[in-house]
Each structure stands twice: as structure tokens, then as C-alpha cells.
Protein backbone atom coordinates (compact mmCIF):
# COMPACT_ATOMS: atom_id res chain seq x y z
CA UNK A 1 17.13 -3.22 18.21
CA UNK A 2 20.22 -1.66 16.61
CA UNK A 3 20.23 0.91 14.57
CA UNK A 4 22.57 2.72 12.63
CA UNK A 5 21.81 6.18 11.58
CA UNK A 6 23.81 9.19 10.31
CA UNK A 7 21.85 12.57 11.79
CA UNK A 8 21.90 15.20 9.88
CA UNK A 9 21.07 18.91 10.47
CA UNK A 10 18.84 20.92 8.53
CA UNK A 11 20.47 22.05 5.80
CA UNK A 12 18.33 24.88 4.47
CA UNK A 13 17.52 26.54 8.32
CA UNK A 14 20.55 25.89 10.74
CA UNK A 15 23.73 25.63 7.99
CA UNK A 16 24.40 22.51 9.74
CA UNK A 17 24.47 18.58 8.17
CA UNK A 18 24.64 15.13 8.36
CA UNK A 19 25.51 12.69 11.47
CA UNK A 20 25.00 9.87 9.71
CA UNK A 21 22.10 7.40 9.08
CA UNK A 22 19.64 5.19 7.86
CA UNK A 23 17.19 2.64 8.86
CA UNK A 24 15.78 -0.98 7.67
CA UNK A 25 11.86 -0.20 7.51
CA UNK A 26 10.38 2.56 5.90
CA UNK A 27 6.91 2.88 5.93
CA UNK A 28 7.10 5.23 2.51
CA UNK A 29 9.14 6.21 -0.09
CA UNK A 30 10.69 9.35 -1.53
CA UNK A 31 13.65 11.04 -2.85
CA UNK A 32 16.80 13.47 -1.99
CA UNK A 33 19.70 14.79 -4.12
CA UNK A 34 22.85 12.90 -4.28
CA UNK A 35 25.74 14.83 -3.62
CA UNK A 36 28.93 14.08 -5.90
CA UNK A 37 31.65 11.96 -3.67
CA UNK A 38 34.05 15.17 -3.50
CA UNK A 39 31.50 17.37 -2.28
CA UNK A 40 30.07 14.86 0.60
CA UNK A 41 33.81 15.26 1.57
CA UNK A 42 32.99 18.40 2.55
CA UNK A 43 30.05 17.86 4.57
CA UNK A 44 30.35 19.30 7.98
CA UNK A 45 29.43 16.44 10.71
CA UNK A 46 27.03 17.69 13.64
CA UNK A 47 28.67 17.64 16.75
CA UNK A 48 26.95 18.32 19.51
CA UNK A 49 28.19 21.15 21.30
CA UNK A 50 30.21 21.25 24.93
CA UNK A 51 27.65 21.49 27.64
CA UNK A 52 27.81 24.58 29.59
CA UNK A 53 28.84 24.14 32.81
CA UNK A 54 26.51 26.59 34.66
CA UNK A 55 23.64 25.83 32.12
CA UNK A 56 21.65 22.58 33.55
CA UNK A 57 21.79 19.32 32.46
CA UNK A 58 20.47 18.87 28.77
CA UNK A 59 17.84 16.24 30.24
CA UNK A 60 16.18 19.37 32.16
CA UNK A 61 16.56 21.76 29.42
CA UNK A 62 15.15 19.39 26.86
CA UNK A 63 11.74 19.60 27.74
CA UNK A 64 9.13 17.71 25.24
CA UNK A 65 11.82 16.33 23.54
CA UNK A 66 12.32 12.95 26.02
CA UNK A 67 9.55 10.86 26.83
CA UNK A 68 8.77 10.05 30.25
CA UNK A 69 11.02 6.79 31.32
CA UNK A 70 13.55 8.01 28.84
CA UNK A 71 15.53 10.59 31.27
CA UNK A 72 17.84 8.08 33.45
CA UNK A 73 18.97 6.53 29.93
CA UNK A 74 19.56 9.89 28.53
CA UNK A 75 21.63 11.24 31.89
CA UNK A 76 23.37 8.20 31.34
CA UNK A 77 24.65 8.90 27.99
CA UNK A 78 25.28 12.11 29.01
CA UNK A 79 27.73 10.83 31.86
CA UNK A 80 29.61 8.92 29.34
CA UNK A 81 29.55 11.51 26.88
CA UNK A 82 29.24 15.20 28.23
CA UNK A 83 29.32 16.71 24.78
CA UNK A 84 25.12 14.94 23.91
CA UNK A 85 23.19 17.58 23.54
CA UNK A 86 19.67 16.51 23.40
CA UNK A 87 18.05 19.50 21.61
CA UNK A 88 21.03 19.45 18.83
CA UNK A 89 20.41 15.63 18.70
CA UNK A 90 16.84 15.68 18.44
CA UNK A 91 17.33 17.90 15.84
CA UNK A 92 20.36 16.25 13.35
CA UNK A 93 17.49 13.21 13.70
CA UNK A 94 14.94 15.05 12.13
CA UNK A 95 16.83 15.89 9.30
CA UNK A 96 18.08 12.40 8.95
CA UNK A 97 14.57 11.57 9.10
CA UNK A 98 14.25 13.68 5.94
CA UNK A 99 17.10 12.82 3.99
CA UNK A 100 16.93 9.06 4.30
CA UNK A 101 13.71 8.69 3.44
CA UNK A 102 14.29 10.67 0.34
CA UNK A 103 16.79 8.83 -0.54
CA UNK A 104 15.10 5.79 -0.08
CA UNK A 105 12.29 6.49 -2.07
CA UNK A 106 14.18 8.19 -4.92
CA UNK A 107 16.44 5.11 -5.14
CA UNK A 108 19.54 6.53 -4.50
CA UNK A 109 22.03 3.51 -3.84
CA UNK A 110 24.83 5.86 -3.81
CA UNK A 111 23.57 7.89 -0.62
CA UNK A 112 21.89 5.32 0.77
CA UNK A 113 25.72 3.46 0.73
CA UNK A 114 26.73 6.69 2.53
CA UNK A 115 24.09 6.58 5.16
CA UNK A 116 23.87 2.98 6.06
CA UNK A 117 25.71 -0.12 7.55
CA UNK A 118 25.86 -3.00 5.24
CA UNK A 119 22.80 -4.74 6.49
CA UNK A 120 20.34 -1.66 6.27
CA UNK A 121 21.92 -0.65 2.72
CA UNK A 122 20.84 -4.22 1.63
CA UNK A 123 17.26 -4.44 2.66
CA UNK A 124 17.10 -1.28 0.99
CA UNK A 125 18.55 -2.11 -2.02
CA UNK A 126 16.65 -5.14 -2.09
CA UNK A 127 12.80 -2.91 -1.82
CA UNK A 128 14.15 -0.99 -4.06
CA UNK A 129 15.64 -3.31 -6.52
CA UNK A 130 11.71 -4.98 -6.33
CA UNK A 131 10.22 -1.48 -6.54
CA UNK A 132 12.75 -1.23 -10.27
CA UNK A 133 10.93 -4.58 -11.20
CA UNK A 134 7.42 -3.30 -11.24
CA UNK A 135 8.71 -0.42 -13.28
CA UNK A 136 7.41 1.78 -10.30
CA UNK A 137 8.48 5.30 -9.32
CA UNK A 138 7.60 6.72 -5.86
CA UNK A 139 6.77 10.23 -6.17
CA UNK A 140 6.59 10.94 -2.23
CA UNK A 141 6.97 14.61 -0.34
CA UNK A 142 7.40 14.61 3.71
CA UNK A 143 4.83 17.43 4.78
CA UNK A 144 5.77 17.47 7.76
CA UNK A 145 7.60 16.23 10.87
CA UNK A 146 4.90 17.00 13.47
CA UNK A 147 6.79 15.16 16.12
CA UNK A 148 10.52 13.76 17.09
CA UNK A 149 10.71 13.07 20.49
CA UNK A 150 13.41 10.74 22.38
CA UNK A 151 11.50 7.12 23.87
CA UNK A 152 14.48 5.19 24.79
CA UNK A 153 18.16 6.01 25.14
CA UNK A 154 21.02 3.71 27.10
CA UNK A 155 24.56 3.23 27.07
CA UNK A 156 26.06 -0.82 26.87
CA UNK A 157 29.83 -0.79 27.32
CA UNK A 158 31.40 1.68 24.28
CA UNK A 159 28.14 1.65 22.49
CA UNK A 160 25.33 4.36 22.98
CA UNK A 161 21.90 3.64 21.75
CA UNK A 162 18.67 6.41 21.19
CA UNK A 163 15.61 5.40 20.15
CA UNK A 164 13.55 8.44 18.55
CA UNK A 165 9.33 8.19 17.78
CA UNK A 166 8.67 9.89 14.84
CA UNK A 167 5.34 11.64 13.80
CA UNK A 168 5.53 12.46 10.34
CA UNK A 169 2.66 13.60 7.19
CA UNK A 170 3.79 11.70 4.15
CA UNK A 171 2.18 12.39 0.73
CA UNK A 172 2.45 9.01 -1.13
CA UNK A 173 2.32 8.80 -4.93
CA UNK A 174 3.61 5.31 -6.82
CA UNK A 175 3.81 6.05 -10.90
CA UNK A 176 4.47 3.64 -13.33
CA UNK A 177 7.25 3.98 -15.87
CA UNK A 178 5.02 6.10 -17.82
CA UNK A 179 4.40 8.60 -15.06
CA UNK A 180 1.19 7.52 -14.31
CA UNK A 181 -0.17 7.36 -10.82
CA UNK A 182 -0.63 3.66 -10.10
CA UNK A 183 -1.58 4.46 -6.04
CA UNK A 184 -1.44 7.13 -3.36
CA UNK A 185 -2.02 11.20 -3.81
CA UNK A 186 -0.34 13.94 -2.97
CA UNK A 187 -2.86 16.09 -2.13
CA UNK A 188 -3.74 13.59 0.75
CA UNK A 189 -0.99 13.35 3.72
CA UNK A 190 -0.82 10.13 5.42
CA UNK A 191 0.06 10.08 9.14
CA UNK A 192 2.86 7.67 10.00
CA UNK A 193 4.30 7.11 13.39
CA UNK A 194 7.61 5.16 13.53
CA UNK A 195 10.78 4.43 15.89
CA UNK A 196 14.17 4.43 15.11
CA UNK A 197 16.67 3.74 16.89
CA UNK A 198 20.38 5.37 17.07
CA UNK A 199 23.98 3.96 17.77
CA UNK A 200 27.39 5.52 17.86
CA UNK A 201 30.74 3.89 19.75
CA UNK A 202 30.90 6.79 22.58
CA UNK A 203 34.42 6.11 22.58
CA UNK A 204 35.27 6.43 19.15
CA UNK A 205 36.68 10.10 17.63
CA UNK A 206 34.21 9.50 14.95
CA UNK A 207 30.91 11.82 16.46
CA UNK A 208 28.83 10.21 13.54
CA UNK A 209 25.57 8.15 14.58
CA UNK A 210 24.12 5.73 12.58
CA UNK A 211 20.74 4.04 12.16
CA UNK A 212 20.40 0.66 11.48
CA UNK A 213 16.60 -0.23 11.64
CA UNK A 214 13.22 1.50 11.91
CA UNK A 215 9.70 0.37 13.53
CA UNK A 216 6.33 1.17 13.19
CA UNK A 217 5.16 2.46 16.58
């Protein structure tokens, strides 16, 4: 399953952005604020930081944030690229989370472009170009990311891969083009649970990862 995503860190809390990112199944919709091509210029990319070399490996330090079988593909990674940090990761994926959903459900092409590989951008485009049809609006807030924990990670020649599970609380609205509320509430969360999966060329100066596709777990 490969995945291109573009991590991001939270803006708001750690001053920090974007990897980069995006996935090919979302399970809801909603929407973030596109950012004027001369400003994403400016975007600082997350790179993880230099692991200390009296500090531990980042597999022990990480604790709750890899799943049990995970930890010989994550020391892996690490050995082909000592600057993965696995909290930092964990982290830029979260907000990546966030922002490409947003975008998704808020129909913004432009980011989405920004955040995606060509194949991901166009089965996005193309739920979204469908949504357009209806004359329907998603109207969707993430509560809540109650869990973002690492399930998978290996490295196959110059590409690394890291597959996240995701436990989010999505309220879901659809409106027609009227505003009306045609499904969902957002007074009533809805649990989701999906995977996605992250790739960047470990050999490459670029630090960016990218998503490519998403699963329900």
C-alpha cells in the first residue's frame, strides 16, 4: 500500500508545519484554509531532529506511539535514516491528519494539489467533483484525534514506508446548496478508525513525506 503524505506539525501549538501529504480514502469530509502560493513558499518543512547520541533509541523512547510488531521496521528506518524521530513523526502525522481532511472536505483542489501525488489528487478531485454535482457542501469539524499510533513501518531499497492507525471523532454535516442539512450532525461525533500509510525516498534531500492512500482499519 503506498502512500504519499505530506506531515505537517501543529500549527497553532508547536510553531511547526507541513511534511507533506494526503491520502486516497477518506472516510469524511471537511475543510482547511488555503494558503496563497507565495506564502506556502514560506512554510517551514518538519524535519525531524538529530538523535541524541546518549539519549536512547527513538523506538524505546516512543512508548505508545508504535504498535507491537512495528519496532524492528521502525529501528530499521532509523538505521537508514538516523535523523526519524518517532515522537516528532507521530506528531507532523497528526496534523496532516487534520489538514488533509479539511481540505478534502472543503474542496480545496489547490491544497489538495500541494499535498498529494497525482493519483491521490485525482480520486479526490473526482469525490469531490461528484460531491459539486449533488450541489452538496460538507460542513465537517475533527473533534478530536484520540489516537495516532505507528502499525507498520519498513524500509525497501531508497524508499521508507510508515503506516499510522488513526482514531479520530468526526462531526459530519452534508448541506445542500441552500445550506440546509441534507445528513449527519454536528452535535453527534462519529468514531472513525483508519490507516494511512507514509513514504519518503530516505535518500533524497527532500525530508518531505507523502501519503498516497488511506484504509479503514
Amino acid at each position: 500500500m503506498y502512500v504519499i503524505v505530506i506531515l505537517a506539525m501543529i500549527a497553532g501549538f508547536l510553531a511547526l508545519r507541513l511534511y507533506s501529504v494526503l491520502g486516497k480514502r477518506t472516510g469524511h469530509e471537511q475543510e482547511p484554509a488555503l494558503r496563497p502560493a507565495d506564502e506556502r513558499a514560506k512554510v517551514t518543512v518538519l524535519q525531524p531532529g538529530p538523535v541524541a547520541q546518549n539519549s536512547g533509541d527513538s523506538v524505546r523512547l516512543a512508548e505508545g506511539l508504535i504498535a507491537p510488531g512495528a519496532e524492528t521496521g521502525v529501528r530499521a528506518l532509523i538505521a537508514s535514516d538516523r535523523s526519524f524521530d518517532v515522537p516528532q513523526f507521530v506528531d507532523g502525522a497528526k496534523s496532516a491528519y487534520k489538514m488533509v481532511l479539511e481540505a478534502f472536505w472543503r474542496g480545496d483542489r489547490d491544497e489538495l494539489a500541494w499535498l498529494c501525488d497525482a493519483d491521490v489528487l485525482a480520486s479526490f478531485e473526482e469525490a469531490i467533483a461528484a460531491r459539486e454535482a449533488e450541489g452538496h457542501v460538507l460542513d465537517n469539524r475533527l473533534v478530536r484525534i484520540e489516537k495516532a499510533q505507528i502499525i507498520e513501518a519498513s524500509v525497501n531499497g531508497r524508499v521508507a514506508e510508515v503506516a499510522l492507525r488513526f482514531e479520530a471523532d468526526i462531526a459530519a454535516v452534508t448541506r445542500d446548496k441552500d445550506g440546509n442539512v441534507v445528513a449527519g450532525s454536528l452535535t453527534d461525533a462519529i468514531g472513525t478508525k483508519d490507516i494511512w500509510t507514509f513514504t519518503r525516498d530516505v535518500r533524497s534531500a527532500d525530508p518531505n513525506w507523502k501519503l498516497s492512500e488511506t484504509d479503514e482499519a
